[in-house]
N, C-alpha and C. Protein backbone atom coordinates (compact mmCIF):
# COMPACT_ATOMS: atom_id res chain seq x y z
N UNK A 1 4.54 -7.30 -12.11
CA UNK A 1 3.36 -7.18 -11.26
C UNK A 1 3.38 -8.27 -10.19
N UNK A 2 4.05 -9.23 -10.58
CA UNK A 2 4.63 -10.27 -9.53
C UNK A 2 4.95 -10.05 -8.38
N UNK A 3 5.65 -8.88 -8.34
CA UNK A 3 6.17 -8.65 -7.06
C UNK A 3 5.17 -7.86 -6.19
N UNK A 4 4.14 -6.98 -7.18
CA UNK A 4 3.71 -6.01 -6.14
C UNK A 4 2.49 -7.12 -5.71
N UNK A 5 2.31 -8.02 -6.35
CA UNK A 5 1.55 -8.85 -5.42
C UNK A 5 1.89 -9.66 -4.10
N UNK A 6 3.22 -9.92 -4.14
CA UNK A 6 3.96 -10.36 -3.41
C UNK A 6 3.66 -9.71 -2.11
N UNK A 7 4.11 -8.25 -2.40
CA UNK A 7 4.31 -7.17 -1.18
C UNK A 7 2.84 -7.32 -1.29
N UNK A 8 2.04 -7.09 -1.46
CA UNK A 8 0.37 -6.99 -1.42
C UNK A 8 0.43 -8.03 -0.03
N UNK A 9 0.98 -9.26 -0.35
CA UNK A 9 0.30 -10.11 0.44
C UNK A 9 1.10 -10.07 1.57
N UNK A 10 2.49 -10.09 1.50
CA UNK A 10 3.16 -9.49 2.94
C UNK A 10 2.56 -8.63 3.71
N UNK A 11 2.21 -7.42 2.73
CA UNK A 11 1.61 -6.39 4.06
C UNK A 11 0.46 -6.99 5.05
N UNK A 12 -0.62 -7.40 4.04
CA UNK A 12 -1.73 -8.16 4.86
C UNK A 12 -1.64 -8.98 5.87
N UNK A 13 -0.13 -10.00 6.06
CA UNK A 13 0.38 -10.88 6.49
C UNK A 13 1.08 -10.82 7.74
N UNK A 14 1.82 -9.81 7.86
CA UNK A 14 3.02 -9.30 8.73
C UNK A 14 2.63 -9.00 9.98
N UNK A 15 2.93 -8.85 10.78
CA UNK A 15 2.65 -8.83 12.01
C UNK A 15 3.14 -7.12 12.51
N UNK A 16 2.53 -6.48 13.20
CA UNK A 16 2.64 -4.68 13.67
C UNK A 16 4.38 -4.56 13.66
N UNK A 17 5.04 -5.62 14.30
CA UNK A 17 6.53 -5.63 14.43
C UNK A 17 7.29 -5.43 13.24
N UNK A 18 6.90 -6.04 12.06
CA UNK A 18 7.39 -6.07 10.88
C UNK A 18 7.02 -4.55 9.65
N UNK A 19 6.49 -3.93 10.47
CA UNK A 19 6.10 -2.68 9.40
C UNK A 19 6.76 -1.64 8.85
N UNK A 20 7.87 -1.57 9.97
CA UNK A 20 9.34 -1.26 9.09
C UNK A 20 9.59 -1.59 8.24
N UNK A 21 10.32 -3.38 8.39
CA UNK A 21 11.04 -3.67 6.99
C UNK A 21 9.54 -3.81 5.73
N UNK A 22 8.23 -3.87 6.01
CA UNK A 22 7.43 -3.64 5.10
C UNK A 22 7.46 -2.32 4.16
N UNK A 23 7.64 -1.11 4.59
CA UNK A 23 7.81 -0.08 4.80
C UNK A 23 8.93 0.03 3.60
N UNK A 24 9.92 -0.31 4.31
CA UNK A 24 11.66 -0.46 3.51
C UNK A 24 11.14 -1.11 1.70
N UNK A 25 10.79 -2.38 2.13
CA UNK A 25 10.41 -2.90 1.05
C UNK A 25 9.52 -2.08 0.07
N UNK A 26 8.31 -1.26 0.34
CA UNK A 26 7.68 -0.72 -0.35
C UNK A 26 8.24 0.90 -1.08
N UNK A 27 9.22 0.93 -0.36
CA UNK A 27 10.10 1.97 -0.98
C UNK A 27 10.85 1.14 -2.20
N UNK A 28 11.12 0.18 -2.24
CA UNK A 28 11.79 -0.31 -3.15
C UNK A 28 10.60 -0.84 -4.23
N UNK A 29 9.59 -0.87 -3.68
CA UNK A 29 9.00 -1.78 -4.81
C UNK A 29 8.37 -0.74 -5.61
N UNK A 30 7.79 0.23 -4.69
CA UNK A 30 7.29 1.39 -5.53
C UNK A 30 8.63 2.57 -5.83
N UNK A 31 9.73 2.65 -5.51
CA UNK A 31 10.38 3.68 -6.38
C UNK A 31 10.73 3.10 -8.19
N UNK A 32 10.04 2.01 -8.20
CA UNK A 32 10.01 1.76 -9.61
C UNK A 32 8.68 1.51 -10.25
N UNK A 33 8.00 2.58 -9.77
CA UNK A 33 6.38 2.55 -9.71
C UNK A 33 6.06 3.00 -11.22
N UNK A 34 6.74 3.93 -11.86
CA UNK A 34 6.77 3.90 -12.87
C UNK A 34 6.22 2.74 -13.93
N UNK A 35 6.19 1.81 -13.66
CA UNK A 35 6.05 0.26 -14.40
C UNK A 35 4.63 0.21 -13.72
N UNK A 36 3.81 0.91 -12.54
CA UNK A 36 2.61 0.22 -12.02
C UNK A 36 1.67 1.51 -11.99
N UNK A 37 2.54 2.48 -11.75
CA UNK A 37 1.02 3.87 -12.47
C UNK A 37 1.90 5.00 -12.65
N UNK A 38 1.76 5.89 -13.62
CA UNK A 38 2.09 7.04 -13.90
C UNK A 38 2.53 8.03 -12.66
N UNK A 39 1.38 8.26 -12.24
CA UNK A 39 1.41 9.09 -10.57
C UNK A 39 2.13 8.25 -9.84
N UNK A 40 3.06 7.65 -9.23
CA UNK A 40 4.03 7.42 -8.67
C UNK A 40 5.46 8.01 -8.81
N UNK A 41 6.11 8.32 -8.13
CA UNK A 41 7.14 9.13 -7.83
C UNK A 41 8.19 7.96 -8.26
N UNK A 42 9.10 8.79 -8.78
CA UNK A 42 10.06 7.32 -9.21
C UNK A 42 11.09 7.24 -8.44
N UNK A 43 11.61 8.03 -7.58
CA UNK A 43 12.49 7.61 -6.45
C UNK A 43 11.81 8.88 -4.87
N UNK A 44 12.35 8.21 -3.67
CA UNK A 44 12.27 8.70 -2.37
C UNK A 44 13.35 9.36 -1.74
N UNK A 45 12.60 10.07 -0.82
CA UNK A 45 13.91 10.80 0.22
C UNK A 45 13.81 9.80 1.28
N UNK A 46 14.88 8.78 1.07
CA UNK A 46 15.49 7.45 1.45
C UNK A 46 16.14 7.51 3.02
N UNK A 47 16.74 8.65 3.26
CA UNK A 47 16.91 8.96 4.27
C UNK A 47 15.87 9.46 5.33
N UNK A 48 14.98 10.43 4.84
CA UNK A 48 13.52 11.33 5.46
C UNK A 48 13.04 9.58 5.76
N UNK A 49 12.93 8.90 5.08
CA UNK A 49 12.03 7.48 5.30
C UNK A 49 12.85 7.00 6.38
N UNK A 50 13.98 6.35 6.40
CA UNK A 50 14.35 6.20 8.20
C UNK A 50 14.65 7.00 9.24
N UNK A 51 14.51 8.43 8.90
CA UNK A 51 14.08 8.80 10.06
C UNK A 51 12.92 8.82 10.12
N UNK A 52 11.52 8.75 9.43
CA UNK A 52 10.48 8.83 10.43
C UNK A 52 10.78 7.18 10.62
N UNK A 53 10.66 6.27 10.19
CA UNK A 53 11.20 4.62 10.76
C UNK A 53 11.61 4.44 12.13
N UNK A 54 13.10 5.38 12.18
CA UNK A 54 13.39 5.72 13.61
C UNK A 54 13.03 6.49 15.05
N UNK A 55 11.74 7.15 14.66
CA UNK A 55 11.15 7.35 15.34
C UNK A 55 9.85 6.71 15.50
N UNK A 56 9.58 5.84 14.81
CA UNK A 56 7.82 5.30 15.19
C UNK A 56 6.95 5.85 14.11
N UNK A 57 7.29 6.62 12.71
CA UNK A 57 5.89 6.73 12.45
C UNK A 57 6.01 6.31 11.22
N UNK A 58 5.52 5.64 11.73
CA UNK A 58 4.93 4.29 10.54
C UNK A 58 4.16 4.91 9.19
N UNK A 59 2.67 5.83 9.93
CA UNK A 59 1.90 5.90 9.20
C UNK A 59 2.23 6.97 8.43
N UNK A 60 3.27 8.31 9.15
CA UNK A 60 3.78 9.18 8.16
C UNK A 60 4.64 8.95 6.66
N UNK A 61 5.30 7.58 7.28
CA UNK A 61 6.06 6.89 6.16
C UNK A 61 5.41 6.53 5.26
N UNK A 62 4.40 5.56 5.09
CA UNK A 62 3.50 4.85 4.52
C UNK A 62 2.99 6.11 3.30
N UNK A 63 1.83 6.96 4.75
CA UNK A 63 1.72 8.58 3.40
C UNK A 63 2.96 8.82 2.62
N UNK A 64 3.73 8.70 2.99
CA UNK A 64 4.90 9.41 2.00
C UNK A 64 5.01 8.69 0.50
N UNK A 65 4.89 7.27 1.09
CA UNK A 65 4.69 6.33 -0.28
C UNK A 65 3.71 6.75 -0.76
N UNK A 66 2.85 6.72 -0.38
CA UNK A 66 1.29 6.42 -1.26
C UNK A 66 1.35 8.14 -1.71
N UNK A 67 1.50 8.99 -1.47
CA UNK A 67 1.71 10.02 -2.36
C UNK A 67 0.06 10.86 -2.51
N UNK A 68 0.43 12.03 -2.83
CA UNK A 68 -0.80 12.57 -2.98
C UNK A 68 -1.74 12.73 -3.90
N UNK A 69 -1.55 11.34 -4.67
CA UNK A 69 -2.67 11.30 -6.08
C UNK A 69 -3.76 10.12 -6.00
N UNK A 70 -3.84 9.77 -4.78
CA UNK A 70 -4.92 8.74 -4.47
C UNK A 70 -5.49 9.03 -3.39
N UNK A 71 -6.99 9.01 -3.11
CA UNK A 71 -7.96 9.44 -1.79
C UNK A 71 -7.75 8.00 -1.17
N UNK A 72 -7.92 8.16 0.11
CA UNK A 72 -7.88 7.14 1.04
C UNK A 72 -8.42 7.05 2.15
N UNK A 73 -8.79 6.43 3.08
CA UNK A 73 -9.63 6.57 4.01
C UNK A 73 -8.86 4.90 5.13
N UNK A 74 -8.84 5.37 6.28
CA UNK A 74 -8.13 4.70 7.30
C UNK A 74 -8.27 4.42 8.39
N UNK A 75 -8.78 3.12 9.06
CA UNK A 75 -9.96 3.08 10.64
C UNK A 75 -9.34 1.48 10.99
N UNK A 76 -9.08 2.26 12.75
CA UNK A 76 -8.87 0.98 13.46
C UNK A 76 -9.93 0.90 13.80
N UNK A 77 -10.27 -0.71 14.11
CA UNK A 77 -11.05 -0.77 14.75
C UNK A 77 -11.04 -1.01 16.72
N UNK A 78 -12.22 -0.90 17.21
CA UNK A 78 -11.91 -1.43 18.95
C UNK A 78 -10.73 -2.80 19.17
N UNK A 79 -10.89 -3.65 18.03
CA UNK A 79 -10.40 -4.95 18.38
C UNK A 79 -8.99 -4.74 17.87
N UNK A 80 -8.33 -3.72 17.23
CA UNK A 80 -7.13 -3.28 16.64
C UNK A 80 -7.21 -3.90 15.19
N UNK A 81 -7.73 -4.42 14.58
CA UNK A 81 -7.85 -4.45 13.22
C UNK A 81 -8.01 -3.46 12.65
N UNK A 82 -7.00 -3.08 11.47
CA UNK A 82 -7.07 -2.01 10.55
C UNK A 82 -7.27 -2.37 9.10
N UNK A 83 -8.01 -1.09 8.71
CA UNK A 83 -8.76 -1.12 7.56
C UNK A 83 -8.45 -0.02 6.88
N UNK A 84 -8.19 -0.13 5.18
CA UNK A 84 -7.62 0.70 4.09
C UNK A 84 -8.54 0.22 3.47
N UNK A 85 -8.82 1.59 2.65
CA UNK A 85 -9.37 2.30 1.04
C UNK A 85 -8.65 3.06 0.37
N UNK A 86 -8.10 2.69 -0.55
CA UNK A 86 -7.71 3.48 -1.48
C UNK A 86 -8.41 3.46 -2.60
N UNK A 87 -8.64 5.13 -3.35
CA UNK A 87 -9.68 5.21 -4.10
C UNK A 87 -8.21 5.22 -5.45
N UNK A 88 -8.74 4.28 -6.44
CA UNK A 88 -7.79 4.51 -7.99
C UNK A 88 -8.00 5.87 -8.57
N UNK A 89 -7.20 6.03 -8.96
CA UNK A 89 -6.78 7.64 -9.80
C UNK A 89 -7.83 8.00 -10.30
N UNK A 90 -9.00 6.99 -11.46
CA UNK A 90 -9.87 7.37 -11.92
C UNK A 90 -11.15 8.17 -11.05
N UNK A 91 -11.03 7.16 -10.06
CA UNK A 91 -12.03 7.38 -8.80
C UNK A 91 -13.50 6.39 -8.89
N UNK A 92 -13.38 5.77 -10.11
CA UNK A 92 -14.62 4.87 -10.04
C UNK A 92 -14.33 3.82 -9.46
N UNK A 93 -13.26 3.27 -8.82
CA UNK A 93 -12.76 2.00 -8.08
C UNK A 93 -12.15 2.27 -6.73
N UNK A 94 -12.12 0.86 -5.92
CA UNK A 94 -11.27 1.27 -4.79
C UNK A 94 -10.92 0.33 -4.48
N UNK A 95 -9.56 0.01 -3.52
CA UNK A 95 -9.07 -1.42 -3.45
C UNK A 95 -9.26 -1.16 -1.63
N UNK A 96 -9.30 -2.39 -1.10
CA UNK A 96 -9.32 -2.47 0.11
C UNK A 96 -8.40 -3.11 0.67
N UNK A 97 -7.74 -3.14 1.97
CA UNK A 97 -7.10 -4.03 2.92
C UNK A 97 -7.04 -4.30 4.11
N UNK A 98 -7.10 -5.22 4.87
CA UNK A 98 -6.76 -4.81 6.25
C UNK A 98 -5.70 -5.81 6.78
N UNK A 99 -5.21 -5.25 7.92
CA UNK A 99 -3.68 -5.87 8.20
C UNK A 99 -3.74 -5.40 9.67
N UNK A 100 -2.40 -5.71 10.46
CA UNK A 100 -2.29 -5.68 11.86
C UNK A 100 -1.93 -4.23 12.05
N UNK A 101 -1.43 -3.36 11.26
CA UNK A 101 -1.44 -1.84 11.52
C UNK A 101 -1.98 -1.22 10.92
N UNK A 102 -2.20 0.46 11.02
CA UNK A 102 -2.52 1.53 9.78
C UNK A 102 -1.55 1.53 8.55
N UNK A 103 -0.44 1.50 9.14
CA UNK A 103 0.62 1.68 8.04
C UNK A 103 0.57 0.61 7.19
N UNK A 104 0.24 -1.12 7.84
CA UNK A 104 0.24 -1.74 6.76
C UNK A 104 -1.09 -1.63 5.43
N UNK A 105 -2.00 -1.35 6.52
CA UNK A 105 -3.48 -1.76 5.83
C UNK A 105 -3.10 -0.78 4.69
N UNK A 106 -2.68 0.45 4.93
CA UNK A 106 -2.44 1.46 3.76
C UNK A 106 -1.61 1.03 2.64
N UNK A 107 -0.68 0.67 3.17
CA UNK A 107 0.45 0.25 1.68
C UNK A 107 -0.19 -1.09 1.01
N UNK A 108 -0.98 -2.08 1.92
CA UNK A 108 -1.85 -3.04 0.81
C UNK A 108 -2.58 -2.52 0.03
N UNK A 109 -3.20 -1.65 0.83
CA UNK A 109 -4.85 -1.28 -0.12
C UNK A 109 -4.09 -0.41 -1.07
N UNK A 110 -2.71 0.53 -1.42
CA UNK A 110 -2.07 0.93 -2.62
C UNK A 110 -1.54 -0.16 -3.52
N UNK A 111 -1.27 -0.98 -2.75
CA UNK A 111 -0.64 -1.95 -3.71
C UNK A 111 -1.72 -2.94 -4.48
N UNK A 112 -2.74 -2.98 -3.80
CA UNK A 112 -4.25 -3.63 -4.80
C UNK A 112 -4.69 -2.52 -5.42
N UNK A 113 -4.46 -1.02 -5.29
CA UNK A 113 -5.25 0.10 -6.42
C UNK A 113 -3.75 -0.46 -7.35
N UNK A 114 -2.55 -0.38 -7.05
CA UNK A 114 -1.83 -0.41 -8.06
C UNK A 114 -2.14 -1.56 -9.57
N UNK A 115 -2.15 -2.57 -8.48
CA UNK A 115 -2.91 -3.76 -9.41
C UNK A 115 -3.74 -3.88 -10.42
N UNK A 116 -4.94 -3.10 -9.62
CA UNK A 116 -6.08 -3.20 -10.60
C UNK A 116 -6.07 -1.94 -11.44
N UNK A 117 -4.96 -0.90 -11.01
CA UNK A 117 -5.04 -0.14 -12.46
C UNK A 117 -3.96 -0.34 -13.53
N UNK A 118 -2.90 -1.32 -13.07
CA UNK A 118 -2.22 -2.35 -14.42
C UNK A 118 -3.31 -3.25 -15.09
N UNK A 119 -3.94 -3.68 -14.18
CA UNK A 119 -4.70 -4.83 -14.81
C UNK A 119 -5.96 -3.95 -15.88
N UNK A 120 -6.46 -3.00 -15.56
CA UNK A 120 -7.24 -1.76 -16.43
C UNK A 120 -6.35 -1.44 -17.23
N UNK A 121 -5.24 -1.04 -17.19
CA UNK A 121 -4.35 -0.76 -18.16
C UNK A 121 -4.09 -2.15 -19.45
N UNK A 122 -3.57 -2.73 -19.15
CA UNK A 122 -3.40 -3.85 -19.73
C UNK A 122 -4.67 -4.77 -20.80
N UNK A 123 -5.92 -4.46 -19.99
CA UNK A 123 -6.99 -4.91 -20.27
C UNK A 123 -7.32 -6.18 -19.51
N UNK A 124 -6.32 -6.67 -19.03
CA UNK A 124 -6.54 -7.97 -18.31
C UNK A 124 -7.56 -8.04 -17.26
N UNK A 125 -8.79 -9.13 -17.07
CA UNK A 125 -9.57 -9.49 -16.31
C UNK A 125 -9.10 -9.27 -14.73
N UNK A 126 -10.03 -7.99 -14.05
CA UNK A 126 -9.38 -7.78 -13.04
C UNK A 126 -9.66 -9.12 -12.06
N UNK A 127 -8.74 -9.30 -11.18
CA UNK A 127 -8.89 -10.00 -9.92
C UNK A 127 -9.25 -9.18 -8.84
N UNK A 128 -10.13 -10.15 -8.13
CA UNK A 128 -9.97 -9.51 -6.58
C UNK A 128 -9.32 -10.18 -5.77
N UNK A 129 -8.62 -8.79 -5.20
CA UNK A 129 -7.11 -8.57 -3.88
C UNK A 129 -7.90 -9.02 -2.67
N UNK A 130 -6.92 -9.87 -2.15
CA UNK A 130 -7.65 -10.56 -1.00
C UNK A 130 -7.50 -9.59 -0.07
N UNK A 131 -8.66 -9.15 1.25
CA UNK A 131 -8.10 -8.25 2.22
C UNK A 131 -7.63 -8.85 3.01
N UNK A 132 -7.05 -10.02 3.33
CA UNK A 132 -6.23 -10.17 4.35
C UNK A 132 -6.98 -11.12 5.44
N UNK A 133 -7.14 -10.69 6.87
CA UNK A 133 -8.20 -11.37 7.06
C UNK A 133 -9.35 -11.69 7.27
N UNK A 134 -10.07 -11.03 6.15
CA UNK A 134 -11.57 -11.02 5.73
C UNK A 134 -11.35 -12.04 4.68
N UNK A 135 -12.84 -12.85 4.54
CA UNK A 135 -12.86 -13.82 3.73
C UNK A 135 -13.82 -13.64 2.62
């Protein structure tokens, strides 16, 4: 879980330039998602992922990760700050993020639902996922 906190905090962190190799990374961190929720796909079409990469779409990529077993909701704002919801599988929770793109804010706010439904799983005292830069 180490790591997906890791990437948690990269995404929040990274700058619009970096959402590729964010991107790259989250293919790797979640094709072994298996270990962080059931509904995760355990490997990608690795190739389909750089080509949309190579063309610019970020946010098609991102959907591709996050997969179709979590609701989500996704808003720039005027000032270009972006903002993620992802609703957890159960649906009584939701993790939030925001980051310098759509694509990132999305793969944080999966990677804090991922979190807090290990940490539900586990039983462990959930934490709250920092959004980035909200305080």
């Amino acid at each position: 879980m180490a790591r997906l906190r890791n990437f948690h905090g990269d995404c929040v962190s990274s700058a619009t330039e970096e959402q590729a190799e964010r991107i790259r990374e989250a293919a790797q961190v979640l094709s072994r998602g298996h270990r962080f929720h059931r509904a995760c796909p355990l490997s990608y079409n690795f190739h389909a992922l750089e080509a949309m990469l190579a063309f610019g779409a970020f946010e098609s990529a991102a959907l591709t990760l996050v997969g179709d077993d979590f609701g989500f909701t996704l808003s720039r704002g005027s000032d270009g700050a972006c903002l993620a919801t992802v609703l957890l599988s159960d649906g009584c929770e939701e993790a939030m993020a925001e980051a310098s793109s759509p694509a990132l804010a999305l793969l944080a706010a999966h990677a804090g639902a991922l979190i807090a439904e290990c940490e539900q799983d586990v039983g462990l005292p959930q934490q709250r996922v920092s959004l980035g830069g909200a305080a």
